[in-house]
Protein backbone atom coordinates (compact mmCIF):
# COMPACT_ATOMS: atom_id res chain seq x y z
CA UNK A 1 25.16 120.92 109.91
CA UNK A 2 23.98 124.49 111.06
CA UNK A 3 25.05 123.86 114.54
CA UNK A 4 28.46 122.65 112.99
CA UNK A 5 29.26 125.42 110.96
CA UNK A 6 28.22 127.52 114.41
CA UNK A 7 30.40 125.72 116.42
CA UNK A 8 33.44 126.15 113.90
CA UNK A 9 32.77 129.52 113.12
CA UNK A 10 33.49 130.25 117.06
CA UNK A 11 36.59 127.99 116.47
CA UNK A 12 37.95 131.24 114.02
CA UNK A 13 37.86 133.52 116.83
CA UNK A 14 40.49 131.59 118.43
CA UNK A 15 42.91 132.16 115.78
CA UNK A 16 44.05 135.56 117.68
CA UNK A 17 45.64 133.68 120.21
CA UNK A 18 48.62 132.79 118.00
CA UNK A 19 48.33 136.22 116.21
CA UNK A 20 48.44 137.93 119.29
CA UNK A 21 51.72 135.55 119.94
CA UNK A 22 53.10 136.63 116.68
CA UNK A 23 53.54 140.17 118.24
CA UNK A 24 54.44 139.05 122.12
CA UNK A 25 56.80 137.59 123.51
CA UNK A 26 56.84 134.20 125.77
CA UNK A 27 56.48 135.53 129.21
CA UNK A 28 53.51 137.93 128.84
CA UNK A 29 51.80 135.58 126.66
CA UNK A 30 52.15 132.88 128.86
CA UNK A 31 50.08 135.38 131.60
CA UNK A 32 47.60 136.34 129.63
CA UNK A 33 46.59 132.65 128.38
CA UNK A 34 47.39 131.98 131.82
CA UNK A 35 44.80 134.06 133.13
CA UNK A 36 42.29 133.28 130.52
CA UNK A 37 42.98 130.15 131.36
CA UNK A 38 41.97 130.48 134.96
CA UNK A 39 38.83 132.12 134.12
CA UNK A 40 37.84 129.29 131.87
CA UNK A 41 38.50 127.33 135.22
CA UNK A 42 36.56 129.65 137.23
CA UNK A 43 33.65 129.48 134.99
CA UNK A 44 33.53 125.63 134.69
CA UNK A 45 33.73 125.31 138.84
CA UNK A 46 30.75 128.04 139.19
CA UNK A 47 28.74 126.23 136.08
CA UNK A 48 29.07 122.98 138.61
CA UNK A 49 28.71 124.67 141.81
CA UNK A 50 25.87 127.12 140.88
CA UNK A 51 22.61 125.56 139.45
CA UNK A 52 21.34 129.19 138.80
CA UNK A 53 25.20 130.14 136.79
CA UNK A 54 25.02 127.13 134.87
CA UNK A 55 21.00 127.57 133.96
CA UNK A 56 21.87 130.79 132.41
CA UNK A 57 25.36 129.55 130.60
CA UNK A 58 23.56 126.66 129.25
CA UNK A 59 20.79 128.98 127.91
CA UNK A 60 23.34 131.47 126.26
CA UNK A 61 25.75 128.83 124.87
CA UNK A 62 23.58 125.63 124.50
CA UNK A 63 23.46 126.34 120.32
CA UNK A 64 27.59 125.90 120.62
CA UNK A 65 28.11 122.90 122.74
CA UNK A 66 28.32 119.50 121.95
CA UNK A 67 25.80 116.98 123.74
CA UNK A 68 28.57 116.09 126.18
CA UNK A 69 28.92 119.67 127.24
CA UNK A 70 25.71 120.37 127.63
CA UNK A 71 25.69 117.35 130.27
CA UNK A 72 28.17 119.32 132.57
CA UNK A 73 31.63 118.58 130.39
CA UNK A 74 34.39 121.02 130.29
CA UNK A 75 33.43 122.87 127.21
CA UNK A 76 36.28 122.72 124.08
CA UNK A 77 36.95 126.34 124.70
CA UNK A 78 38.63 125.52 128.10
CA UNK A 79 40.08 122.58 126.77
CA UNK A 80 41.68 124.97 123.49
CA UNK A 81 42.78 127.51 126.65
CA UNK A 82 44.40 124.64 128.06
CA UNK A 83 46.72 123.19 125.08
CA UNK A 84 47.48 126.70 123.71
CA UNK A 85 48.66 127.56 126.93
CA UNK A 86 50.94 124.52 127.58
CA UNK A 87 51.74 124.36 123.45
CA UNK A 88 53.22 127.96 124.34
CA UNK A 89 55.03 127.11 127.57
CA UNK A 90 56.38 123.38 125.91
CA UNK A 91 57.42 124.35 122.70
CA UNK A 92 58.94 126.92 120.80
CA UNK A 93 57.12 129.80 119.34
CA UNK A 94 56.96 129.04 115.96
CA UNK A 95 56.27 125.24 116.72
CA UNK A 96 53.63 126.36 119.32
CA UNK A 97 52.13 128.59 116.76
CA UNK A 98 51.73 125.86 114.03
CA UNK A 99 50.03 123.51 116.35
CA UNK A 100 47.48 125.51 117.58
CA UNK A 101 46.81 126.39 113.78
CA UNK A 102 46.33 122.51 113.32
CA UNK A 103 43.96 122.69 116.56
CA UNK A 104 41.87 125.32 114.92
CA UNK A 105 42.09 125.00 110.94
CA UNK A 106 42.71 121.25 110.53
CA UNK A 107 40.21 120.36 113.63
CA UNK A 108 37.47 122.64 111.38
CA UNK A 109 38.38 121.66 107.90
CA UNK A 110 37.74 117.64 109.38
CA UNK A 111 34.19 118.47 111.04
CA UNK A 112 33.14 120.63 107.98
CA UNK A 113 34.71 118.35 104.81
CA UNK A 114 33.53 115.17 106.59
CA UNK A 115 30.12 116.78 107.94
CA UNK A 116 29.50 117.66 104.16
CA UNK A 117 31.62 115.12 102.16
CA UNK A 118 32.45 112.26 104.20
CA UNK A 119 31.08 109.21 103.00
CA UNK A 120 34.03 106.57 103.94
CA UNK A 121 33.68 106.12 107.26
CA UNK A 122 36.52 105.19 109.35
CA UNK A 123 36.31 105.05 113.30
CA UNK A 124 34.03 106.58 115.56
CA UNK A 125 31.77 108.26 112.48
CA UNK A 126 34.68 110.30 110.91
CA UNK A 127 35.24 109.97 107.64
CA UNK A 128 38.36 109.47 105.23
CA UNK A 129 37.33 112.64 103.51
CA UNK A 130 37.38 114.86 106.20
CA UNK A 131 40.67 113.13 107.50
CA UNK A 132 42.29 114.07 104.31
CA UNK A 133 40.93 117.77 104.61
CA UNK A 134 42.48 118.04 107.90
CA UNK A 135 45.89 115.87 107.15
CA UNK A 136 46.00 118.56 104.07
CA UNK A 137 45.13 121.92 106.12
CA UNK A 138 47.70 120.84 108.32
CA UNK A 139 50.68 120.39 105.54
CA UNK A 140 49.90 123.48 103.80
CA UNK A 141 49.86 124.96 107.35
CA UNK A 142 53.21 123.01 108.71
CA UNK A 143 54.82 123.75 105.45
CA UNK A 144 54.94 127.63 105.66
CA UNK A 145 57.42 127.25 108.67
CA UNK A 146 58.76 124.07 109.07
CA UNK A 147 61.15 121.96 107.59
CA UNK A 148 58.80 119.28 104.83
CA UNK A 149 59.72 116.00 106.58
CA UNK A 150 58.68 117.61 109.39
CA UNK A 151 55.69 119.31 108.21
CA UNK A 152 54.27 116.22 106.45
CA UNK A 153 55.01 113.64 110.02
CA UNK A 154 53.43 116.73 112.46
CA UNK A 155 50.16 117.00 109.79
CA UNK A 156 50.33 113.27 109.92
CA UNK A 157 50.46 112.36 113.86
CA UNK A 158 47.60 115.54 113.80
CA UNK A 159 45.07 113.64 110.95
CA UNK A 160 45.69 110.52 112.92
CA UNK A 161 44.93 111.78 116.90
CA UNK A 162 42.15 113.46 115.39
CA UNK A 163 40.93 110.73 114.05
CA UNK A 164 41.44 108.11 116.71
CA UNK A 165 38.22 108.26 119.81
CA UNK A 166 40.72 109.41 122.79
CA UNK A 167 38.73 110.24 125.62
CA UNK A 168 40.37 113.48 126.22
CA UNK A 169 38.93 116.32 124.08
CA UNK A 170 40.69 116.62 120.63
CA UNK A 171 41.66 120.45 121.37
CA UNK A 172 44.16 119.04 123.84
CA UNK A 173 45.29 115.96 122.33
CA UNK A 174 45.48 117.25 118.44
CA UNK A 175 48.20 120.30 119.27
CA UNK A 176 50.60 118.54 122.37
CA UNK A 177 50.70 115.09 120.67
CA UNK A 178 51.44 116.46 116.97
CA UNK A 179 53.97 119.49 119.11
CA UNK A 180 55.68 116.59 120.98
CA UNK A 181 56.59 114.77 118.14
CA UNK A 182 57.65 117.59 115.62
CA UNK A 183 59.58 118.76 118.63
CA UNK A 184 61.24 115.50 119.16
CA UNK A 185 62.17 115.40 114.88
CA UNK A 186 63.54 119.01 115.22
């Protein structure tokens, strides 16, 4: 659970990426992720290429990766890089804004409630109780902007991608799969 609330805790940093978009516009935030991005990119090809690179990243960072990740994945930080970057460039700010919240705050309120609370399990070990922290973290969320039919389908389609065992990282799937379809309703 330690590890966890490590792990999430790092996931709070990333909330300046749509705070920083709250002040810029499209364009230059679309270079700066976009170079973040491709350093996130660089550092996964050296980590691969360079047995001495990845000794010393695995040392540093081991504490905040999952198993998989430790194994040579792309880490979720690349993968949250990724989606904020294409949430940005696919959807409109405010929309792109409210799904990378759901990336961060509903994606942390499942781990933690379910980590802690869950006892109903559901599919791959997550839990109806942390499913219903994140479905509700991602209303309250939705709601500030966006229209309530559309606030309550996007937290929905989130609750329910992060739920289901895709085998693409849930930082990616969670914010462009909940984005496409609130997109689509608006």
């Amino acid at each position: 659970m330690i590890g966890e609330l490590l792990r999430k805790s790092i996931h709070l940093a990333g909330l300046i990426i749509p705070v920083i978009y709250l002040f810029l516009d499209k364009p230059t935030m679309l270079i700066l992720l976009g170079l973040l991005t491709g350093l996130a990119f660089t550092v996964e090809l050296v980590k691969w290429g360079s047995p001495r690179f990845a000794d010393l990243f695995f040392r540093i960072l081991a504490p905040l990766l999952r198993t998989h990740e430790r194994k040579g994945a792309i880490t979720g930080a690349t993968y949250y890089l990724v989606s904020a970057f294409l949430c940005i460039f696919f959807f409109a700010k405010t929309l792109a804004i409210v799904c990378i919240f759901f990336m961060i705050l509903g994606d942390m309120a499942a781990a933690l409630v379910g980590k802690t609370w869950g006892k109903t399990k559901l599919i791959a070990g997550k839990s109806l109780e942390g499913s219903a922290a994140c479905f509700i973290v991602c209303t309250i969320i939705a709601l500030i902007k966006l229209n309530p039919i559309i606030a309550i389908v996007g937290a929905l389609v989130a609750t329910l991608v992060e739920l289901t065992p895709f085998p693409i990282d849930d930082n990616l799937t969670v914010p462009l799969i909940s984005g496409a379809v609130m997109h689509f309703l608006m």
